[in-house]
Protein backbone atom coordinates (compact mmCIF):
# COMPACT_ATOMS: atom_id res chain seq x y z
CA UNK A 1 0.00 0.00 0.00
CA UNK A 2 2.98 2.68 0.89
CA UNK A 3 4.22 1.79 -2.38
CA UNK A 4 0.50 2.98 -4.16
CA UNK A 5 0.70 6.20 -2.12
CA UNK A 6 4.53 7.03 -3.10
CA UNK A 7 3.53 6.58 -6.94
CA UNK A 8 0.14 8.56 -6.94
CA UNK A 9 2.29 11.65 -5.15
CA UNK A 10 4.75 10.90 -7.74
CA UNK A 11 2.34 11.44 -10.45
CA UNK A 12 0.81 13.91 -8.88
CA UNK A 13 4.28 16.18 -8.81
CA UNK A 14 4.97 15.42 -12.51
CA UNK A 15 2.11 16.27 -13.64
CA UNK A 16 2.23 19.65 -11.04
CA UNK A 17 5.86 20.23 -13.09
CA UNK A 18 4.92 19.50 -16.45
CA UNK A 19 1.48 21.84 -16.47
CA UNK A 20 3.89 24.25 -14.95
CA UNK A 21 6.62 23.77 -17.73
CA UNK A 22 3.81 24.03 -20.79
CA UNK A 23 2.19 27.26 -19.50
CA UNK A 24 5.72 28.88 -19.36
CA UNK A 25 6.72 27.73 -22.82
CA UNK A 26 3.06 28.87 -23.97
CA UNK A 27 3.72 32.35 -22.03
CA UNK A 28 6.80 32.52 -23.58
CA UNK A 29 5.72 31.39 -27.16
CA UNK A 30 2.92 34.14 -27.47
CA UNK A 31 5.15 36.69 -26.18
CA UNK A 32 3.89 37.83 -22.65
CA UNK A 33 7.41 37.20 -20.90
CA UNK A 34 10.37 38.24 -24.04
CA UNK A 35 11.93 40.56 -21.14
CA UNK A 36 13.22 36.90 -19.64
CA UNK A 37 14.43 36.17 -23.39
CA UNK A 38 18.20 36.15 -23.44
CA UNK A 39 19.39 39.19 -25.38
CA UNK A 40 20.51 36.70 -29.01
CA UNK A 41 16.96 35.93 -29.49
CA UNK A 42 16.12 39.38 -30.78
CA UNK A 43 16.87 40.61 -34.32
CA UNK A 44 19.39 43.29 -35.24
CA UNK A 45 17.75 47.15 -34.62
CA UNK A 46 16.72 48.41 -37.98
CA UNK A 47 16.55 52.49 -38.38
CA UNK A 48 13.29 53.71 -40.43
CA UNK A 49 11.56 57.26 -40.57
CA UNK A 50 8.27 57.43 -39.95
CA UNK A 51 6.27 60.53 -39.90
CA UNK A 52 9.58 62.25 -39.82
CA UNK A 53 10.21 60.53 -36.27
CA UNK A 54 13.27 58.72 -36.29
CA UNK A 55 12.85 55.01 -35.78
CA UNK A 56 14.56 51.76 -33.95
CA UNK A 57 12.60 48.62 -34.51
CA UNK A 58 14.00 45.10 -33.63
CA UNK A 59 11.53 42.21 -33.97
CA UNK A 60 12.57 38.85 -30.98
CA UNK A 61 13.20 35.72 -33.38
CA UNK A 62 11.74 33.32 -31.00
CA UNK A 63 8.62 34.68 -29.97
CA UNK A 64 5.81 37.37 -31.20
CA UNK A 65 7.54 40.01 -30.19
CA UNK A 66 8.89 43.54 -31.28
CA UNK A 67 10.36 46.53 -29.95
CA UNK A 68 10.69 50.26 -31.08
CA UNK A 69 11.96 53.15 -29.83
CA UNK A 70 10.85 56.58 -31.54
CA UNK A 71 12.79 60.14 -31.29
CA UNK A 72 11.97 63.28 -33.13
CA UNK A 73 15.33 64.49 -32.30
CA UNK A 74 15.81 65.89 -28.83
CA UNK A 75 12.32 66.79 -28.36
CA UNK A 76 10.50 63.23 -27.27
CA UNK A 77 11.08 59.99 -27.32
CA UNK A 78 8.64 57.05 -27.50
CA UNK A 79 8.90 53.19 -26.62
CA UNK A 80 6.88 50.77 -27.72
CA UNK A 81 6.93 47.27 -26.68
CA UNK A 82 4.41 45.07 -28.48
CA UNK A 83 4.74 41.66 -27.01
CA UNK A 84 2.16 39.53 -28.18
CA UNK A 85 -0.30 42.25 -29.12
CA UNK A 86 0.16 45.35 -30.75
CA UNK A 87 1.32 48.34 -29.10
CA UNK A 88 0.47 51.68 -29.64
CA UNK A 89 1.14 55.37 -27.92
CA UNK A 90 0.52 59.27 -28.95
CA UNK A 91 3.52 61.77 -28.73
CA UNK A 92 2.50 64.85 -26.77
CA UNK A 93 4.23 66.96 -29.75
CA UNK A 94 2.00 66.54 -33.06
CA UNK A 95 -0.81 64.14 -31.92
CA UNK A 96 0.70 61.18 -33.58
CA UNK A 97 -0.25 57.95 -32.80
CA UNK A 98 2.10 55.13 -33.80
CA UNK A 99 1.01 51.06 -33.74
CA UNK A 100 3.67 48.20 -33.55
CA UNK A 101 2.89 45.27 -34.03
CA UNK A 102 4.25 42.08 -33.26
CA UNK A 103 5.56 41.01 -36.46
CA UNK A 104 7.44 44.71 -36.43
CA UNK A 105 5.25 47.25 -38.28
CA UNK A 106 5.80 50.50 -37.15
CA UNK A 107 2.98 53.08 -38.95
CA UNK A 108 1.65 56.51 -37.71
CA UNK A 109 -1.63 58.06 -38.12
CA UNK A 110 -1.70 62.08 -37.48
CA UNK A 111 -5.03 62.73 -35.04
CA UNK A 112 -5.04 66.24 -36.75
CA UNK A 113 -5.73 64.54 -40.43
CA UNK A 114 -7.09 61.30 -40.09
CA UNK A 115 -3.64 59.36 -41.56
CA UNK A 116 -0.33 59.53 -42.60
């Protein structure tokens, strides 16, 4: 009987430690933890204009996951970190409101005239 008991807490823990293991790979598969990513699993920054903001974008290779940081020179400075949804903020200068996405789209869309 002792030997029933030890087996059933055995299963027990393994399955404790593998439902544990498969919601952390899930977490970190759809992108809500890439800030425990090590740094090699992101891309190379890439430098774009947008909206005459000057851009930073690097997209994580492992999971959904992208990064951006905006400057219109010394003025303001936006980050962005989409991970696993898309991402957006306004700068307080022009009433811009850039998206990132996931996959590493960066766009704008100027409040004042409906797009850019």
């Amino acid at each position: 009987m002792p030997l029933i008991r030890r087996s059933r807490a055995s299963v027990l823990c393994f399955a404790v430690v593998a439902a544990l293991l498969a919601f952390t790979a899930f977490s970190f598969y759809r992108g809500a933890a890439p800030g425990l990513l090590p740094e090699r699993s992101w891309g190379a920054w890439r430098h774009e204009e947008v909206a005459h903001w000057s851009a930073h974008v690097r997209v994580n290779n492992w999971t959904h996951a992208a990064e951006a940081d905006l400057h219109m020179g010394k003025a303001e400075d936006i980050s962005l970190r989409a991970y696993g949804k898309t991402a957006r903020d306004t700068s307080t200068m022009g009433d811009i409101t850039f998206t990132l996405t996931p996959d590493g789209k960066l766009t704008a869309a100027d409040g004042r005239r409906g797009g850019s």
